[in-house]
Protein backbone atom coordinates (compact mmCIF):
# COMPACT_ATOMS: atom_id res chain seq x y z
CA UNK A 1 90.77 49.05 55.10
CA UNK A 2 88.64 51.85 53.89
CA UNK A 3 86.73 51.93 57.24
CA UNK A 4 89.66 51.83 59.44
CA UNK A 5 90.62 54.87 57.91
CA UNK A 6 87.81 56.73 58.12
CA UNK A 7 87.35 55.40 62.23
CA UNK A 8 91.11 56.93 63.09
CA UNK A 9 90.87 60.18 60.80
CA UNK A 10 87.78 60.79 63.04
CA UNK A 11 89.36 59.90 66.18
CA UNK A 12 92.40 62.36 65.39
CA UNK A 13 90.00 64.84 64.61
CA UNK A 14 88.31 64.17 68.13
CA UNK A 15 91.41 63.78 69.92
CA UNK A 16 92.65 67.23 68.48
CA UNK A 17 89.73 68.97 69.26
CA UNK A 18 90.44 67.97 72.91
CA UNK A 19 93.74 68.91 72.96
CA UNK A 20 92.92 72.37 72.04
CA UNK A 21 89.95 73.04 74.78
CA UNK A 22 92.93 71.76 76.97
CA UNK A 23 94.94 74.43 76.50
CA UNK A 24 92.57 77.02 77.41
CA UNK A 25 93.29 78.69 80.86
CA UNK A 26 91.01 80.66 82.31
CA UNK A 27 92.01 82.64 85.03
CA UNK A 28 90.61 84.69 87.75
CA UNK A 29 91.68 87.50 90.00
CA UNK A 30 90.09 88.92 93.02
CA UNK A 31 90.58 92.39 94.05
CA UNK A 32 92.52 92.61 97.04
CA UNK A 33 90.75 95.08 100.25
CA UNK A 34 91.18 98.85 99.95
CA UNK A 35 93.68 99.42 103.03
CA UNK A 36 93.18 102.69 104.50
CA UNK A 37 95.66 104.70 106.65
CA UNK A 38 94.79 107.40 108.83
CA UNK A 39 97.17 110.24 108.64
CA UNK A 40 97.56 112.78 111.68
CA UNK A 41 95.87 115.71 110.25
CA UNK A 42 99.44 118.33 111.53
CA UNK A 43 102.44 117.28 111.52
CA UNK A 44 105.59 119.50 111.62
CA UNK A 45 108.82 118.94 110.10
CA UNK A 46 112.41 120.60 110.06
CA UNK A 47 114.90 119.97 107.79
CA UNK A 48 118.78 120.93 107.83
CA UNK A 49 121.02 120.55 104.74
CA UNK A 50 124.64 121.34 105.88
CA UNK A 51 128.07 121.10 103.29
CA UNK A 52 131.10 120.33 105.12
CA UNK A 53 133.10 121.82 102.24
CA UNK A 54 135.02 118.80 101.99
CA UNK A 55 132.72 117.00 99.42
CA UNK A 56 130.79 116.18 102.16
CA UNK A 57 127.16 117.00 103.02
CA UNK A 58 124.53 115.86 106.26
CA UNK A 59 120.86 116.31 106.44
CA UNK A 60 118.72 115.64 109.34
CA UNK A 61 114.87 115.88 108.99
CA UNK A 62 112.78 115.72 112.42
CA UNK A 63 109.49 115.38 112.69
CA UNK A 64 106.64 116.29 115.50
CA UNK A 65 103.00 114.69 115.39
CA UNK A 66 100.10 116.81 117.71
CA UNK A 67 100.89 114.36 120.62
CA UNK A 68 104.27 115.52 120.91
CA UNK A 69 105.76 112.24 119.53
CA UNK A 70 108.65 113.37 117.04
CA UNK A 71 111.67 111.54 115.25
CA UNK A 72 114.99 112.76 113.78
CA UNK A 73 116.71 111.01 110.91
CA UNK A 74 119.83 112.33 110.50
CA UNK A 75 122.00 111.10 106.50
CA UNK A 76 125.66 112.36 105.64
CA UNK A 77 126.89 110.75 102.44
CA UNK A 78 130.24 112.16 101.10
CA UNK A 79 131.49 111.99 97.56
């Protein structure tokens, strides 16, 4: 009886020891790739902040790159 004590005390010692290198997760990242953007070098912009009076306000920003490309954006939010 003695011995079959001894025999499942050391398999519960085993089997816990098991269970606790099975819990250990390891785990690893890679750095993602450095994305670079290539900005034009001038660029103007113009912006225009006008008040309605009537709680109500518009801005439009426009924008011009060296090749002549540009874009307005134009926001009015009222209160």
């Amino acid at each position: 009886m003695r011995n079959h004590l001894i025999i499942a005390a050391s398999a519960l010692t085993l089997f816990s020891a098991a269970a606790v290198q099975a819990e250990t997760t390891v785990i690893h990242r890679d750095a993602p790739d450095t994305v670079v953007v290539d900005r034009p070098a001038t660029e103007s912009k113009s912006v225009t902040v006008k008040d309605h009076g009537d709680g109500c306000v518009s801005k439009t920003v426009r924008k011009e790159n060296d090749e002549g490309d540009s874009k307005t954006v134009k926001k009015e939010t009222c209160d």
